[in-house]
Protein backbone atom coordinates (compact mmCIF):
# COMPACT_ATOMS: atom_id res chain seq x y z
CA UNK A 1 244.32 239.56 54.97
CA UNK A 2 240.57 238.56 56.31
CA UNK A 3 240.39 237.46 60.24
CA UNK A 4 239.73 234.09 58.93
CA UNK A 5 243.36 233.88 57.95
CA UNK A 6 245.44 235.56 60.48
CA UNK A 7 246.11 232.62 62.35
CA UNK A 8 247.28 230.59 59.37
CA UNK A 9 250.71 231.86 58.79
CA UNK A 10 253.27 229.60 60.74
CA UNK A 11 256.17 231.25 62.51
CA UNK A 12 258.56 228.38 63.83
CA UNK A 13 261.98 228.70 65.82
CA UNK A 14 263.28 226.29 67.91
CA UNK A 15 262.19 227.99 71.26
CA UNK A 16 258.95 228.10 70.01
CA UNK A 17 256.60 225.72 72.28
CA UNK A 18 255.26 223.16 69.56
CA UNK A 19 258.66 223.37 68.13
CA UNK A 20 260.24 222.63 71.78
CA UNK A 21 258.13 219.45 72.10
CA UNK A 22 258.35 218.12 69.05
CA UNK A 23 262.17 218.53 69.28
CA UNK A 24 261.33 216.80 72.15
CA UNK A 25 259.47 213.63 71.07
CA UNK A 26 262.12 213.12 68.08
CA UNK A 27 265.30 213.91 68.22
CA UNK A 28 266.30 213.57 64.77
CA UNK A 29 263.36 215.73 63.73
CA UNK A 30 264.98 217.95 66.61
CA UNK A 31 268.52 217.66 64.68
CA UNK A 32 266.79 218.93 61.40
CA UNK A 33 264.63 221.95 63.74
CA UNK A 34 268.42 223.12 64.92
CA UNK A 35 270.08 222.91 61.35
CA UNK A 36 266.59 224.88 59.77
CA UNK A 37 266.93 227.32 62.36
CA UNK A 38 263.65 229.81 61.87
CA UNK A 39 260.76 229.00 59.64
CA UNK A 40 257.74 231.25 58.37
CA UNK A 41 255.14 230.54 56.05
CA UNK A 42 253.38 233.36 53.58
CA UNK A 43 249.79 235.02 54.71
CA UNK A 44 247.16 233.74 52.34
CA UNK A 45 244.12 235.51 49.92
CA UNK A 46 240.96 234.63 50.92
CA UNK A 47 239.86 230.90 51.24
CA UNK A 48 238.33 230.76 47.57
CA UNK A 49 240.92 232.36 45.99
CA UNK A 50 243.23 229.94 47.19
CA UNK A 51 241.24 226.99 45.83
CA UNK A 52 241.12 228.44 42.62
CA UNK A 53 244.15 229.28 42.64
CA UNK A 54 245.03 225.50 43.33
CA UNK A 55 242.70 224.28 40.43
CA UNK A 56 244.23 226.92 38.08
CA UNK A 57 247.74 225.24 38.59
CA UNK A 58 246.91 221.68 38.52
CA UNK A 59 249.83 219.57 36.42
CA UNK A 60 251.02 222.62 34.66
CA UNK A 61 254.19 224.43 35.68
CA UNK A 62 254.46 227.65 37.87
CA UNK A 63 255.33 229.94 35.28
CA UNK A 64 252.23 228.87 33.07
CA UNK A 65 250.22 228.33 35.77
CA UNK A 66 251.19 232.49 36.83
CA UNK A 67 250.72 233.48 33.30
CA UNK A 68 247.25 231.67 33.30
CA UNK A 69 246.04 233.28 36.46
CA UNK A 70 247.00 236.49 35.74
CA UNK A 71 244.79 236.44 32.40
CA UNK A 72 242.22 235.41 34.20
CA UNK A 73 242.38 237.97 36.93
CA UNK A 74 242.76 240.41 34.08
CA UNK A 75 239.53 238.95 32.71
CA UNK A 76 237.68 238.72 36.05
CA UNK A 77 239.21 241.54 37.69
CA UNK A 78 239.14 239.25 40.92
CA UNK A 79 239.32 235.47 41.61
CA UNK A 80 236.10 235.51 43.80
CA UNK A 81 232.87 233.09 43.32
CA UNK A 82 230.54 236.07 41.92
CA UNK A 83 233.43 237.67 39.54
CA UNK A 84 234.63 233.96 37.77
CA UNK A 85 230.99 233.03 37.47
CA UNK A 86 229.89 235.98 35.38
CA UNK A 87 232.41 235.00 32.87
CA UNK A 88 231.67 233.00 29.65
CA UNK A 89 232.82 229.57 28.69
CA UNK A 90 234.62 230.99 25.94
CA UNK A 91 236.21 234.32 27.58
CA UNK A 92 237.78 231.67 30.53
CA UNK A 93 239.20 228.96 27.54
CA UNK A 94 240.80 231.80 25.68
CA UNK A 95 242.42 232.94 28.88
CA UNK A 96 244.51 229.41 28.90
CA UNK A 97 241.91 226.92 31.30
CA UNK A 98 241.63 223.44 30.09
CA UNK A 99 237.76 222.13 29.36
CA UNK A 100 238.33 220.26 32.90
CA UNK A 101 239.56 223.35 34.76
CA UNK A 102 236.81 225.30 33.52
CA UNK A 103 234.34 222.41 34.80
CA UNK A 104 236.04 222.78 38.48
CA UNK A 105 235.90 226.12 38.66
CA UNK A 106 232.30 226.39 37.65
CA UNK A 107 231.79 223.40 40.32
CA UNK A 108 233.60 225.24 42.98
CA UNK A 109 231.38 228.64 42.33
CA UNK A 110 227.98 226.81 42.13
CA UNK A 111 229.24 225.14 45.43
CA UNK A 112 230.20 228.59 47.01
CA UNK A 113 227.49 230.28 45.76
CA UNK A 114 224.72 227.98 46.58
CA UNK A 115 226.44 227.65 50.50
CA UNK A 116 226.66 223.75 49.95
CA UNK A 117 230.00 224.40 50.71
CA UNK A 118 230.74 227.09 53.12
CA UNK A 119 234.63 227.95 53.04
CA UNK A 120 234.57 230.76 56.02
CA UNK A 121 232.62 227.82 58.23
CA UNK A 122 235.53 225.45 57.58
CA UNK A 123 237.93 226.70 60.77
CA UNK A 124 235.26 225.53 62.82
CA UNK A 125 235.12 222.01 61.35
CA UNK A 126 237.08 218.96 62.41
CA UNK A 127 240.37 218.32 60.15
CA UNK A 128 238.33 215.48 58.29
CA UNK A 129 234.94 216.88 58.12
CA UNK A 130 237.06 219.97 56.36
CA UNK A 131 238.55 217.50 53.73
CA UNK A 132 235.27 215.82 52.88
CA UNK A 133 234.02 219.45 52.61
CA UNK A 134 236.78 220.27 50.02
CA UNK A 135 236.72 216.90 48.10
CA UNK A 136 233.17 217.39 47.29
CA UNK A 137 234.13 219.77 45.18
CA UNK A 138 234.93 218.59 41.91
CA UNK A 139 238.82 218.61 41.04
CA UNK A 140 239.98 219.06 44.64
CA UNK A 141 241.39 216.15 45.49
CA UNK A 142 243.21 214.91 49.24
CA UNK A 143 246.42 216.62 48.57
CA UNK A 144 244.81 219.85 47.64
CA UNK A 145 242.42 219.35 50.81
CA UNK A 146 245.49 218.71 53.17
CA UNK A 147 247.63 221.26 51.82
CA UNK A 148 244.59 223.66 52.21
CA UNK A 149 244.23 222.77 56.06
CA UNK A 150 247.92 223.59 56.68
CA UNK A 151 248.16 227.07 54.91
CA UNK A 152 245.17 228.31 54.43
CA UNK A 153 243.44 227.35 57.84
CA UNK A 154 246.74 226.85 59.93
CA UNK A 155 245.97 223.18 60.61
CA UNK A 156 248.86 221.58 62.76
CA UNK A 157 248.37 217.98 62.41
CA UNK A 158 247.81 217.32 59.06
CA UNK A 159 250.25 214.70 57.60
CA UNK A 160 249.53 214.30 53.83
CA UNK A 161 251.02 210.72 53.01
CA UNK A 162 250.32 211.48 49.07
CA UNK A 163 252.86 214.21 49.44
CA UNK A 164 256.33 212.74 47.54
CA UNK A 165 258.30 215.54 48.88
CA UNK A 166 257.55 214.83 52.63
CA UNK A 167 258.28 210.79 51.94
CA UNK A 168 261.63 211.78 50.58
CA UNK A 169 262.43 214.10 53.24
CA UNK A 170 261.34 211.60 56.08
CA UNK A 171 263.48 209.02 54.43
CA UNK A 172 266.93 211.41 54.13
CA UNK A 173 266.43 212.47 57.67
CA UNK A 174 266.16 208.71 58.79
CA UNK A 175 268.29 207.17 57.20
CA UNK A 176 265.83 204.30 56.05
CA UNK A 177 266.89 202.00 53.46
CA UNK A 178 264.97 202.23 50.50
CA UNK A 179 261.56 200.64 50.23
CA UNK A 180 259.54 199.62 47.09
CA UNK A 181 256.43 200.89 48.33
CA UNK A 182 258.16 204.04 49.77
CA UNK A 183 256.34 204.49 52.58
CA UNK A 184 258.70 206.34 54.79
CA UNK A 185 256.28 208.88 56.36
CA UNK A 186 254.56 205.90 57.68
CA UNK A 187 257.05 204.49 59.69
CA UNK A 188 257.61 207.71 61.67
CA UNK A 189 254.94 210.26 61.27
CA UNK A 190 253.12 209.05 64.56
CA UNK A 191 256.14 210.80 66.49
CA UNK A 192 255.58 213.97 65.64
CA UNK A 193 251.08 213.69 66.80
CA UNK A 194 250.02 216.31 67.22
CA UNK A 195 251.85 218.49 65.67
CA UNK A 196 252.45 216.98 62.15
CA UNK A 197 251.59 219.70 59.96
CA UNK A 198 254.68 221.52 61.76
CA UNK A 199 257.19 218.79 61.10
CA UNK A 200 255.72 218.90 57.29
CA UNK A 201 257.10 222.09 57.22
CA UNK A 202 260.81 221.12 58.73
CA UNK A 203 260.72 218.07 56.30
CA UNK A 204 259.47 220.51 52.73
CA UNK A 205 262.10 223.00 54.25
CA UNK A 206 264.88 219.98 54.21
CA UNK A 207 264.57 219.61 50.79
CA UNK A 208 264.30 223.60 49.36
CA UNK A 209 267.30 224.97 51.46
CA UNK A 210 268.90 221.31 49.66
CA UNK A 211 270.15 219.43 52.00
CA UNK A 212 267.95 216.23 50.98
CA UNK A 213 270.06 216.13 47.82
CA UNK A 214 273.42 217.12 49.27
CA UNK A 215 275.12 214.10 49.27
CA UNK A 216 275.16 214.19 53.46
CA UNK A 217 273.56 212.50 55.82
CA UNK A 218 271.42 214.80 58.39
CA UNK A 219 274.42 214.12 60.87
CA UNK A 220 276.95 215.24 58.57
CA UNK A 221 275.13 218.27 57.34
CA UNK A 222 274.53 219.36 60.87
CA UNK A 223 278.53 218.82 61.33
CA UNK A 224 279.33 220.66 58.61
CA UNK A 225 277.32 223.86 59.54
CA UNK A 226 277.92 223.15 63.05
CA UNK A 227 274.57 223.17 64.20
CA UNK A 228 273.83 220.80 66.93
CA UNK A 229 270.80 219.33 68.93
């Protein structure tokens, strides 16, 4: 892993000091922090990688998107701006991209290439100027950029409202009523400034380890496991 991503992988326990004050400044996020317990997230490739990854997977599911990537890596031999570029039109559709993947990709190298859009200079940009970076790149759009800025540049206050997950999470652990225009994260998010991109984590962690769709409420799941805030 590069030097430019060593500080992006998130290791979260409840002692930990963003963790302590978030816990803090919500208690119900600090009920769901002491029935999650410990959280870390993954070490990621280099920034461009990453992106292309992203672009590679859009609307398509995990397994294809795997299967897709891999023929391309095969192709390639590495998912870097200099490597995808020196591949034809033709070589890339037959490994599985769509005629609009192709056109992101090829976007996202000229971008690279040409430095209009410098990846490694992105830590040192603000969290916005780093999403209008990113969505001037053709097929990245907000989510991608947000979800970028969390794992790949270890961005803690990044709250992406597009995300369905995180609305569905915020409204199990609330207990809000349900709302046409389900806008949950709204009504809350500004508790958990400035550490949002942490409580993300809590709330996508809610629903893998499946307690959103348990059936319980977040006071009868911590109950039931006996874990306590």
């Amino acid at each position: 892993m590069d030097d430019n991503n060593r500080h992006a992988v998130f290791h979260l326990h409840p002692e930990e000091p963003r963790v302590k004050r978030l816990a803090a400044a919500d208690p119900r996020m600090g009920m769901l922090i002491a029935l999650t317990g410990e959280l870390r997230t993954k070490p990621r490739g280099p920034h461009f990688a990453e992106l292309a990854r992203s672009i590679i997977g859009q609307q398509i599911s995990v397994k294809a998107a795997a299967a897709i990537r891999g023929r391309v890596l095969e192709l390639a031999g590495d998912l870097s701006p200099a490597a995808l570029a020196a591949q034809s039109d033709e070589a890339l559709r037959a490994a599985g991209l769509s005629a609009s993947k192709l056109a992101y990709l090829r976007d996202l190298c000229a971008k690279v290439l040409s430095g209009e859009v410098d990846l490694d200079g992105l830590g040192s940009r603000s969290d916005e100027e780093a999403v209008e970076a990113l969505l001037s790149i053709k097929g990245i759009g907000r989510w991608t950029a947000e979800m970028f800025l969390i794992f790949a540049l270890g961005r803690e206050d990044i709250l992406s409202l597009g995300d369905a997950g995180l609305q569905r999470a915020a409204k199990w652990v609330y207990g809000m009523e349900e709302r046409a225009d389900r806008k949950y994260l709204q009504q809350v998010g500004h508790l958990w400034a400035p550490y949002r991109s942490v409580a993300s984590l809590y709330l996508w962690d809610a629903i893998n380890a499946g307690h959103v769709d348990s059936g319980e409420t977040l006071e009868e799941r911590c109950a039931r496991t006996g874990k306590t805030f």
